[in-house]
Protein backbone atom coordinates (compact mmCIF):
# COMPACT_ATOMS: atom_id res chain seq x y z
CA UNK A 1 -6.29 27.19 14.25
CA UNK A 2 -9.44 26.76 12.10
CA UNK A 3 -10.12 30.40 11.27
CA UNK A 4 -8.03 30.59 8.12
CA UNK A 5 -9.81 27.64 6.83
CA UNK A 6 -13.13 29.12 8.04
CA UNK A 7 -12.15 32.56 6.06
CA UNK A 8 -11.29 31.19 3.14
CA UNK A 9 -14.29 29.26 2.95
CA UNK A 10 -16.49 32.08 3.87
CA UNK A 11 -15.48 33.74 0.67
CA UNK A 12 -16.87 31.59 -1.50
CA UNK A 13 -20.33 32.06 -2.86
CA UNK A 14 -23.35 30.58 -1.84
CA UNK A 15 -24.14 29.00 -4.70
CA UNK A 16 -22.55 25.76 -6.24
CA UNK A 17 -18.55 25.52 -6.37
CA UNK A 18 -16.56 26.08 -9.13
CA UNK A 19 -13.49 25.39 -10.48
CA UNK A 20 -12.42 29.67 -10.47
CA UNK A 21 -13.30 30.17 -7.10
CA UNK A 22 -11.97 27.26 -5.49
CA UNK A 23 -8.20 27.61 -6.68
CA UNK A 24 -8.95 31.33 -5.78
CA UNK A 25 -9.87 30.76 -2.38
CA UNK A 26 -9.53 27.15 -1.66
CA UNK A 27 -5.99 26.39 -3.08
CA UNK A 28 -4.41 28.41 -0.88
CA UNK A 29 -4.81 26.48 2.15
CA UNK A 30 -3.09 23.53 0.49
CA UNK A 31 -0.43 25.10 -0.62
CA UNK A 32 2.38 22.31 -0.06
CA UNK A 33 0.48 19.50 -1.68
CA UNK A 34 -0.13 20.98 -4.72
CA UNK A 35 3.32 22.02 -4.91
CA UNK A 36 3.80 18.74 -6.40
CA UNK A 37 3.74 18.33 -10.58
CA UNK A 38 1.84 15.14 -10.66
CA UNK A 39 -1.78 15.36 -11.28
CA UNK A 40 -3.30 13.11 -8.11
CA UNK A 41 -6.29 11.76 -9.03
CA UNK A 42 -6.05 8.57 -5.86
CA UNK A 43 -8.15 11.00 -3.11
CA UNK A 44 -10.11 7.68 -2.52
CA UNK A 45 -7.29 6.08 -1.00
CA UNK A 46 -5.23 8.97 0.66
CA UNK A 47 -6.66 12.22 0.77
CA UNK A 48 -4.46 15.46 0.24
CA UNK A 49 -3.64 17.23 4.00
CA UNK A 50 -4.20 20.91 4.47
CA UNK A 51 -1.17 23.38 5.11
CA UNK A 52 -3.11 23.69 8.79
CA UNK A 53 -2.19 20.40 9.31
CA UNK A 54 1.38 21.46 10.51
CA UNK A 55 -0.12 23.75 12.89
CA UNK A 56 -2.31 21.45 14.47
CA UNK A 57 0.25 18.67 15.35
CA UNK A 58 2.73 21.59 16.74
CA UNK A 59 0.01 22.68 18.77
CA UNK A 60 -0.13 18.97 20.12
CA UNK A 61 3.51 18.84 20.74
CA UNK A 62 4.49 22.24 22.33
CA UNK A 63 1.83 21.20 25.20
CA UNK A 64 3.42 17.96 25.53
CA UNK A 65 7.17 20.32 25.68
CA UNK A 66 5.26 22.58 28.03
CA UNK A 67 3.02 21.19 30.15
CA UNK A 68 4.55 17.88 30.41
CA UNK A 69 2.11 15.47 32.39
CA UNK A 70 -0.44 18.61 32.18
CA UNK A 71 -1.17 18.10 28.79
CA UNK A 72 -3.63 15.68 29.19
CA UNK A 73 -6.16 18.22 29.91
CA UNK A 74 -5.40 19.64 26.25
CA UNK A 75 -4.76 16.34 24.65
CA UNK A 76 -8.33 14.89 26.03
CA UNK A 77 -10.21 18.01 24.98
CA UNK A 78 -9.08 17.21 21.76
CA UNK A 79 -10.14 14.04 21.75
CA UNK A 80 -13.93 14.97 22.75
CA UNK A 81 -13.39 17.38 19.64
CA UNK A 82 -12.65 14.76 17.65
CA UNK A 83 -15.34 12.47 18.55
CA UNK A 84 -17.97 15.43 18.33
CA UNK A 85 -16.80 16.68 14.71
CA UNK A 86 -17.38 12.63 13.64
CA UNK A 87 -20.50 12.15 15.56
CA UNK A 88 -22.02 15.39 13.10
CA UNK A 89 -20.17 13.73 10.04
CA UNK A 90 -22.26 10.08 10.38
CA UNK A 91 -25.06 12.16 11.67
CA UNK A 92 -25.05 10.43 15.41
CA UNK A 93 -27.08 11.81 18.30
CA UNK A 94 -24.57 11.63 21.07
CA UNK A 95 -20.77 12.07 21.45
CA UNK A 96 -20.20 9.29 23.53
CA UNK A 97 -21.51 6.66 20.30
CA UNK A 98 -18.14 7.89 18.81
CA UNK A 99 -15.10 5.35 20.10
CA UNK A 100 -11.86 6.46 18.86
CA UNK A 101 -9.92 3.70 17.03
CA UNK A 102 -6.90 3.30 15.24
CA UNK A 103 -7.95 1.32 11.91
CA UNK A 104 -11.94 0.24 11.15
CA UNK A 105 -10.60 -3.36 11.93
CA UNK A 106 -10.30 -2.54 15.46
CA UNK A 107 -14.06 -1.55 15.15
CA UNK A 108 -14.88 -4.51 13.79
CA UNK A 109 -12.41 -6.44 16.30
CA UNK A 110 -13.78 -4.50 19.35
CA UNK A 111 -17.59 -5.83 17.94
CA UNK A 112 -16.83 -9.08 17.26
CA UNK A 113 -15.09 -9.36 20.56
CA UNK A 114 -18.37 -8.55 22.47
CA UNK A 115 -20.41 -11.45 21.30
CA UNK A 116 -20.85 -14.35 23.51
CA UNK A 117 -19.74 -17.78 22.06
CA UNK A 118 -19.12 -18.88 18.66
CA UNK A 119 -20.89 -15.62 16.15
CA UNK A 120 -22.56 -16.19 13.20
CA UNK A 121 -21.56 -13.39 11.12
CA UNK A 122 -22.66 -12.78 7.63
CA UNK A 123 -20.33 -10.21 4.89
CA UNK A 124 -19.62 -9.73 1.38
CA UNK A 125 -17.14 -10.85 -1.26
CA UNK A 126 -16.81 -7.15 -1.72
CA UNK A 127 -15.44 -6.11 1.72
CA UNK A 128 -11.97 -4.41 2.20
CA UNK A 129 -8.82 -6.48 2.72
CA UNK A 130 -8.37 -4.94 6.39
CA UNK A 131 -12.05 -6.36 7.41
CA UNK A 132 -12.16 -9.36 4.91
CA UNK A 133 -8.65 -10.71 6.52
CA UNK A 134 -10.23 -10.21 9.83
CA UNK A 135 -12.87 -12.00 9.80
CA UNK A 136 -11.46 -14.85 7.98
CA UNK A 137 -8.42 -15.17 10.92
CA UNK A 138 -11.18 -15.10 13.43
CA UNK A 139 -13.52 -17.56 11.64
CA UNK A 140 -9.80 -19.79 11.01
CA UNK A 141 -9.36 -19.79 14.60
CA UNK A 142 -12.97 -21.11 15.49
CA UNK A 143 -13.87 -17.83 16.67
CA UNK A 144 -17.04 -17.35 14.52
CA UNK A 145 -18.55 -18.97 11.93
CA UNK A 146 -19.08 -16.47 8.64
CA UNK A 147 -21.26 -16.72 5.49
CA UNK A 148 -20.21 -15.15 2.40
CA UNK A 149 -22.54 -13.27 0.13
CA UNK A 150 -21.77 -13.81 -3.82
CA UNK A 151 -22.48 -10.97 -6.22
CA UNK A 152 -25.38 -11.14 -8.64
CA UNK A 153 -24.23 -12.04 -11.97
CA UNK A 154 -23.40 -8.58 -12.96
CA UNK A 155 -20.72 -8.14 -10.04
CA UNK A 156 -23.01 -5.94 -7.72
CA UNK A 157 -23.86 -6.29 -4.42
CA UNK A 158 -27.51 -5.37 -3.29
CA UNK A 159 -29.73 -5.96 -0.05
CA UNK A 160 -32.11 -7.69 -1.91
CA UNK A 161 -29.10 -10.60 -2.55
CA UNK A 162 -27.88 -10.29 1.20
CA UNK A 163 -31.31 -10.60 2.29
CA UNK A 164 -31.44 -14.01 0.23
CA UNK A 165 -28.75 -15.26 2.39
CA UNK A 166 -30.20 -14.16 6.03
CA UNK A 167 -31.21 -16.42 8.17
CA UNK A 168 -32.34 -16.74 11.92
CA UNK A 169 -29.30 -17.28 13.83
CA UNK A 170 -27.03 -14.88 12.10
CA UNK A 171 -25.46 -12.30 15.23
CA UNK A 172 -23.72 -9.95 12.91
CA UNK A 173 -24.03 -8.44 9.41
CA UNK A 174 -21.06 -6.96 7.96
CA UNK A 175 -21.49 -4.48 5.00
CA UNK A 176 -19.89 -1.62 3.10
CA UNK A 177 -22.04 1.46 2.33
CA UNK A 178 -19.58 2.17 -0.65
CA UNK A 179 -17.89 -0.88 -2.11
CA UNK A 180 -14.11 0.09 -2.17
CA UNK A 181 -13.11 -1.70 -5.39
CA UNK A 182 -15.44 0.14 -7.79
CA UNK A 183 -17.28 2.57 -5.81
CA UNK A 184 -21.09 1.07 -5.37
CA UNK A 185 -23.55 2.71 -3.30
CA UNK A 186 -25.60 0.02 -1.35
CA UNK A 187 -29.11 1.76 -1.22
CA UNK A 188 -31.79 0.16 1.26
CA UNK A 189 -29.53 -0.06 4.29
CA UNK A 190 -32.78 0.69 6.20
CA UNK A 191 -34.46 -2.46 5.04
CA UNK A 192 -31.57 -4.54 5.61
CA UNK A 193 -31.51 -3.18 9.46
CA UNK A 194 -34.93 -3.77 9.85
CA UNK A 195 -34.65 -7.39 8.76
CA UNK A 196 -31.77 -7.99 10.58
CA UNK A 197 -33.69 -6.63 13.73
CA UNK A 198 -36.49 -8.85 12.92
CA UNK A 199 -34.10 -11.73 13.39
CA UNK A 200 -31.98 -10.56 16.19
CA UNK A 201 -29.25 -9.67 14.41
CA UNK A 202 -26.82 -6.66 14.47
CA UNK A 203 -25.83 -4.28 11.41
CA UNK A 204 -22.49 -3.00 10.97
CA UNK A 205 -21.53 -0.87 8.21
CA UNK A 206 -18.01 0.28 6.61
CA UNK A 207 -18.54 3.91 6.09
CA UNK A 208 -14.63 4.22 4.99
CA UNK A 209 -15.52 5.17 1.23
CA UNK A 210 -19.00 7.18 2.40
CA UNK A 211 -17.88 9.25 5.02
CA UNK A 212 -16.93 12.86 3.80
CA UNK A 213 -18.26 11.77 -0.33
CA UNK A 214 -21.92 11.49 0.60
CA UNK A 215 -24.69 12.46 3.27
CA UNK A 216 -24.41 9.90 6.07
CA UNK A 217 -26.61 9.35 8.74
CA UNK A 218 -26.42 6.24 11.31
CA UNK A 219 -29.73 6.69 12.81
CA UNK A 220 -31.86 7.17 9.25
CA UNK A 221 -29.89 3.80 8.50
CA UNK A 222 -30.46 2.10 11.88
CA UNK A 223 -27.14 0.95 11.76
CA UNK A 224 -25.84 -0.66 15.03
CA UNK A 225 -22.37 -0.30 14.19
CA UNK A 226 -20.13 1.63 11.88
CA UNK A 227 -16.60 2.05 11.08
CA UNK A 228 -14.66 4.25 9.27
CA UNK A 229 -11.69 6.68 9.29
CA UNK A 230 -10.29 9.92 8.19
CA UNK A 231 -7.74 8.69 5.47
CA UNK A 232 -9.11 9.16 2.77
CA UNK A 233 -11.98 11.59 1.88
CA UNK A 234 -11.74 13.68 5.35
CA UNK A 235 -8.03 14.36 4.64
CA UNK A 236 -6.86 12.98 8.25
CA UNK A 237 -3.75 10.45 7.57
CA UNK A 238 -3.62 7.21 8.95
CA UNK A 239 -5.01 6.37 12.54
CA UNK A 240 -7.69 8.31 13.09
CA UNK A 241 -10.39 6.07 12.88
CA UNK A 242 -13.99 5.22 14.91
CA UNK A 243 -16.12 2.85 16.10
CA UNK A 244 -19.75 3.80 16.39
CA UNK A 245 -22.42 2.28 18.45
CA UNK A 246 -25.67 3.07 18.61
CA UNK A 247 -27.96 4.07 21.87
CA UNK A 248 -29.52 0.97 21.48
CA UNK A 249 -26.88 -0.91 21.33
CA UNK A 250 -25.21 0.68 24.23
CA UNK A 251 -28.43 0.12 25.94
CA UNK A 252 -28.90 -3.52 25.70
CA UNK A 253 -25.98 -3.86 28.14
CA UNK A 254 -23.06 -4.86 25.68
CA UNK A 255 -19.58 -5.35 27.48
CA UNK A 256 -16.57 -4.48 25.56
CA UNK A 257 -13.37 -7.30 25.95
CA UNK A 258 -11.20 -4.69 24.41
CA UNK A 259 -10.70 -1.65 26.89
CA UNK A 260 -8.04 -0.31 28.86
CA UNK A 261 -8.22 2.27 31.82
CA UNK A 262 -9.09 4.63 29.64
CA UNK A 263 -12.38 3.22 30.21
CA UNK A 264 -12.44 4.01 33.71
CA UNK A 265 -15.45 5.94 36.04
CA UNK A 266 -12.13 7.91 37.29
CA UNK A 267 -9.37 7.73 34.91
CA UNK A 268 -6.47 9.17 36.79
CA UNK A 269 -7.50 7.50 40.59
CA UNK A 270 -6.13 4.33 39.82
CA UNK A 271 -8.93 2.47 41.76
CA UNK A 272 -8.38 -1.08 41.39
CA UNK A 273 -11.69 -2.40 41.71
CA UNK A 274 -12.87 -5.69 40.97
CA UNK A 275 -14.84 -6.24 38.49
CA UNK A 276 -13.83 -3.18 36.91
CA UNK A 277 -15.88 0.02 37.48
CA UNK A 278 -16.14 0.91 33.53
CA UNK A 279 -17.81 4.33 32.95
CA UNK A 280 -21.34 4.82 31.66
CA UNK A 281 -22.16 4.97 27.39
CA UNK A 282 -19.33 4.54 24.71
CA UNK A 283 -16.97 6.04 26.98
CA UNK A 284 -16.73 2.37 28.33
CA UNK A 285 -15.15 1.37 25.24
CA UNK A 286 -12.12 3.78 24.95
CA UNK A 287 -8.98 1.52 25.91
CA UNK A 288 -5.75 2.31 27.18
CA UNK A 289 -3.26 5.44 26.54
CA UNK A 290 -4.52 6.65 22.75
CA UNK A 291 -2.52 8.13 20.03
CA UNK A 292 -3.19 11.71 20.69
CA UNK A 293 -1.43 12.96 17.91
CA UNK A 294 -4.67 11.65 15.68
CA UNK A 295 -6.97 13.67 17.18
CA UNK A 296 -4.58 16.84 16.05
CA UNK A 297 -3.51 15.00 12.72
CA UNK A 298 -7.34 14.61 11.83
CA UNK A 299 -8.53 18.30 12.88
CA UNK A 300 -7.86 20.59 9.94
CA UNK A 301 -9.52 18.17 7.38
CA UNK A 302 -12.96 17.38 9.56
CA UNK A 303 -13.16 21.00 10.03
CA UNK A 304 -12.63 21.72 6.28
CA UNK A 305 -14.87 19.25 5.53
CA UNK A 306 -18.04 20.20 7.55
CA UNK A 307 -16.99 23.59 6.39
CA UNK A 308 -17.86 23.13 2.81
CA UNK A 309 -20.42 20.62 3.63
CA UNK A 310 -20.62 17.28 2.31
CA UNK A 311 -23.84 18.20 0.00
CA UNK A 312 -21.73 20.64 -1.46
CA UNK A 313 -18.53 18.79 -2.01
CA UNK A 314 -20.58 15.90 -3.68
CA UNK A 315 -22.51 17.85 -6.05
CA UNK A 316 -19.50 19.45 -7.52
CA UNK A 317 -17.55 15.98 -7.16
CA UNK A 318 -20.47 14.47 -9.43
CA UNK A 319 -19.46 17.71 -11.93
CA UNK A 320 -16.09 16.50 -12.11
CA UNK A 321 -16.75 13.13 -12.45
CA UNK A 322 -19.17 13.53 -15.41
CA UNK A 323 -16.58 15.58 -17.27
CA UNK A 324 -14.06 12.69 -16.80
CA UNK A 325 -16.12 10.14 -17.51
CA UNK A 326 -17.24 12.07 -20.67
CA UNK A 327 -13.17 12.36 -21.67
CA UNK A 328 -12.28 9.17 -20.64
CA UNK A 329 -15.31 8.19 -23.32
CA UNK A 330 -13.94 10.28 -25.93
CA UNK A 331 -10.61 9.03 -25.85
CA UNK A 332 -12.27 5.52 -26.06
CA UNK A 333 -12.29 4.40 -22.56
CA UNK A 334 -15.28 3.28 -20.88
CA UNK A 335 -15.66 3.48 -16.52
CA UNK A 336 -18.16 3.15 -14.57
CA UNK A 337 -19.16 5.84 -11.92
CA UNK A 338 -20.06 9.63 -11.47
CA UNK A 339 -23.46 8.76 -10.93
CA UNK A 340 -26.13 8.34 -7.93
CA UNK A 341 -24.71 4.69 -7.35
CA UNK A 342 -21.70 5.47 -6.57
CA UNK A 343 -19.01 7.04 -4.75
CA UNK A 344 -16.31 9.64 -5.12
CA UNK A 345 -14.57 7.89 -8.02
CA UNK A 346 -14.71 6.25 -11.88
CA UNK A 347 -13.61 2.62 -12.10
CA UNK A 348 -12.37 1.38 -14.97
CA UNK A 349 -12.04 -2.17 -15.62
CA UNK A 350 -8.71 -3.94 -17.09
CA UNK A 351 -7.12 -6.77 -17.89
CA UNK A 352 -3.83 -5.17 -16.24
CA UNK A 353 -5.01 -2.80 -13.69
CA UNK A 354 -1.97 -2.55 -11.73
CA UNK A 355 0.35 -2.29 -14.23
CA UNK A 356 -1.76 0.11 -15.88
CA UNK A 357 -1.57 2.64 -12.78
CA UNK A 358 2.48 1.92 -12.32
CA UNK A 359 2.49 2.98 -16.06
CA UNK A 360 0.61 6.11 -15.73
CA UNK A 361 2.63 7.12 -12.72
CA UNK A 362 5.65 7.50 -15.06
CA UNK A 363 3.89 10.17 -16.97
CA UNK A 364 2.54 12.09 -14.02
CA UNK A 365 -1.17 10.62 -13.41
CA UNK A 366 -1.33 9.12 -9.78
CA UNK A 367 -4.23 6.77 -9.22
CA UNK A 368 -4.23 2.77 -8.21
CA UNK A 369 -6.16 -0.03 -9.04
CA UNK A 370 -7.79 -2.67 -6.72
CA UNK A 371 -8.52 -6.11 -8.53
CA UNK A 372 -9.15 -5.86 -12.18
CA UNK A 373 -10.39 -2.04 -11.79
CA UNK A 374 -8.45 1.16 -12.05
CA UNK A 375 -9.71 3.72 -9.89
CA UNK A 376 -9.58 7.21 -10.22
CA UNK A 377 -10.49 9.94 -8.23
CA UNK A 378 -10.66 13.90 -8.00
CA UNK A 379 -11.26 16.05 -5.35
CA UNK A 380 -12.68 19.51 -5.49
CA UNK A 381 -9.01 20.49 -5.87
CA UNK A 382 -8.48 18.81 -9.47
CA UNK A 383 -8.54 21.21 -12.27
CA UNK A 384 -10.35 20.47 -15.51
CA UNK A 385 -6.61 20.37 -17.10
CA UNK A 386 -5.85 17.57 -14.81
CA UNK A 387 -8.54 15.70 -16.08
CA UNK A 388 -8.16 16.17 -19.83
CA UNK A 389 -4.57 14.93 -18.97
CA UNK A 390 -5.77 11.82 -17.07
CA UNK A 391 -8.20 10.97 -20.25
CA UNK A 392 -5.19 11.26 -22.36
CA UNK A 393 -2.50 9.40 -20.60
CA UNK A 394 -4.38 6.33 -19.74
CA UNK A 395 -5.51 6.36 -23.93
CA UNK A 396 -1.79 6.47 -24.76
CA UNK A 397 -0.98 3.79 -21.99
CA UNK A 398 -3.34 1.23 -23.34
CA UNK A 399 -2.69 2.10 -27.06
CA UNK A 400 0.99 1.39 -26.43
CA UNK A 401 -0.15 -1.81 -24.68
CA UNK A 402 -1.89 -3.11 -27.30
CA UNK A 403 0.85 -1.49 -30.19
C-alpha cells in the first residue's frame, strides 16, 4: 500500500528538496505519468496520480469481487481513513468535522441548505464557476438573497474590501483562501471570522487552491465551513471532495436537509423512525450510499502529500516558481506569482489567454488559462528543463502572434 511511497520518501534528506534527489527518489513512484513527452505545467487544475494509484482502486475492487456485501466493512474503514488524512491536511480537531462530498458545491449546497428562510449570503467576483453558478441558481430561484464584493481597483480581493460590504443581517460569507484565476492569497481570514461572528454570521472558505500548496489550518482561521477537494494539488482525481464544519458549528444544533441513511444512529438496522434518529457530530451529515471508489482513488496522493509535508513542498514550489518567473522575465514576459501572496502557480495576463494555452499545447507545454490570465503551474516533479522550455515556447507563441 503506502510503504513504497513512505520508502522512497524516507530517502530523501532532511534538508530542503531538490531537483537531483527528487527524480532520484521521487520520480519513480510516478512512473506512468511522466511517461508522457509533454512538459505539464497545469498541476493547479489536475494534479499528476501516483503509480500506487492502481493499487489502491484494485484493492477496492477485489473486496467488492470477494467479499461481496462484506465489503462494507473495508470500504467504510476507508472512508474514516479518508476523512482522518483530510482532517490533518486543514488542520481540524476531530474526524467527524470531515463530511465526504463529491464536488465543493455540494459543500456549499449542503450549507446553504441548512439555513432557515430566505439567506443573506455575501461572496466574491472572484469565486470559482462551480460555487459562483451555485449561488446565483439559488439566489435566481428566491432561495437567498447574495451580495457581490467588487475588487479594489487593482483586481485584488482583500478582507479589508469584504469587510466594507458586511453588514448585520448577512447569514453566510463565502470566500476563497486562494483565488483560482490568478492565484491570490487572502491573508486576515481571522479578522474576517471574527467580524462575521460579531454579526452573527457564518464563514465559509474554498480551500480548493490552498489545500496541499500551503499550511492550512481551520481552527487558527475560525472558519465555520470549508470546502475543498483532492483534484488538484493532493493528486486525488475527481470526486473526492469535503465539507468541513466546525465544533461550533456542529454544536449550535445545525440540521442538515441533505442526508441519506448514511446518516443513521444504526446504519444497517433499517429503523424507520420518525423523525429520523440522525447520529451524533458530522457523521449526521454523510448521505446516502457514497462513491467508495474516492476514498481509494484519493489515498496514494494524501498519503504522499503529508509524507513530504506541505511546508516542504511549498518552499521548494516557491524555488521553482522564482526560477520561472525569472525566465519567463528574460524572455520578456511578465506574471505575477511565486511569492508569499500567492499560490502554487504564475499568472500571466493576455489579451488571448485561451488561445494562447491551445497554442502552446501544439508544441508540448500543457497549462490553461481562466479569464484573461494564463496559468501555469509546476509541481515538485517539473525539471528546471521543463521550465526553460515553458519560458521559451510561450515567447515564440506571442512573437508569432504579434509577427
Amino acid at each position: 500500500m503506502s510503504c513504497a511511497i513512505q520508502e522512497a520518501i524516507g530517502k530523501l534528506s532532511s534538508g530542503p528538496l531538490s531537483e537531483e534527489a527528487i527524480q532520484r527518489h521521487i520520480a519513480p513512484l510516478f512512473s506512468r505519468t511522466l511517461a508522457s513527452s509533454h512538459y505539464y505545467l497545469a498541476n493547479h487544475s489536475l494534479g499528476r496520480p501516483l503509480d500506487q494509484l492502481s493499487e489502491d482502486l484494485r484493492e477496492c475492487i477485489t473486496l467488492w469481487q470477494t467479499k461481496l456485501g462484506h465489503a462494507w466493512d473495508g470500504w467504510l474503514a476507508e472512508r474514516e481513513a479518508f476523512r482522518e488524512r483530510i482532517a490533518r491536511l486543514v488542520g481540524a480537531s476531530r474526524v467527524d468535522c470531515i463530511v465526504p462530498k463529491t464536488s465543493a458545491g455540494q459543500g456549499l449546497r449542503t450549507v446553504l441548505n441548512m439555513v432557515e428562510g430566505k439567506a443573506r449570503v455575501l461572496s466574491t467576483r472572484g469565486e470559482f464557476d462551480s460555487i459562483d453558478l451555485i449561488l446565483k441558481q439559488y439566489a435566481a430561484l428566491g432561495r437567498i438573497e447574495v451580495q457581490w464584493v467588487e475588487p479594489e481597483f487593482d483586481g485584488r480581493y482583500t478582507v479589508a474590501r469584504v469587510l466594507q460590504d458586511l453588514r448585520p443581517g448577512i447569514q453566510l460569507v463565502v470566500i476563497s483562501q486562494v483565488m483560482f484565476m490568478d492565484g491570490q492569497i487572502i491573508h486576515d481570514l481571522p479578522l474576517l471570522a471574527n467580524a462575521c461572528h460579531a454579526l452573527g454570521a457564518r464563514l465559509m472558505v474554498d480551500a480548493y487552491h490552498a489545500i496541499g500548496v500551503i499550511p492550512v489550518n481551520v481552527i487558527s482561521m475560525q472558519a465555520d465551513f470549508a470546502i475543498g477537494g483532492s483534484y488538484k494539488y493532493l493528486r486525488g482525481g475527481p470526486g473526492a471532495c469535503f465539507l468541513y464544519i466546525s465544533p461550533e458549528a456542529l454544536a449550535s444544533g445545525l440540521r442538515p436537509l441533505d442526508t441519506g441513511w448514511f446518516a443513521r444512529q444504526n446504519i444497517f438496522g433499517y429503523e424507520r423512525s420518525d423523525p429520523p434518529m440522525l447520529s451524533t457530530g458530522g457523521d449526521a451529515f454523510l448521505e446516502s450510499t457514497p462513491p467508495v471508489l474516492t476514498y481509494y482513488q484519493a489515498r496514494s496522493g494524501q498519503i504522499f502529500t503529508l509524507a513530504m509535508g506541505v511546508e516542504r513542498l511549498r518552499s521548494y514550489g516557491l524555488e521553482q516558481l522564482s526560477r520561472l518567473k525569472n525566465y519567463l522575465h528574460n524572455a520578456g514576459i511578465e506574471a505575477i506569482g511565486g511569492d508569499g501572496d500567492h499560490g502554487a502557480f504564475l499568472a500571466v495576463r493576455l489579451d488571448d489567454a485561451v488561445g494562447v494555452s491551445k497554442k502552446l499545447i501544439k508544441r508540448g507545454v500543457v497549462t490553461d488559462a481562466r479569464g484573461p490570465w494564463l496559468r501555469l503551474c509546476p509541481d515538485c516533479l517539473s525539471q528546471d528543463k521543463e521550465l526553460r522550455m515553458a519560458a521559451s515556447a510561450l515567447r515564440d507563441v506571442l512573437e508569432a502572434a504579434h509577427s
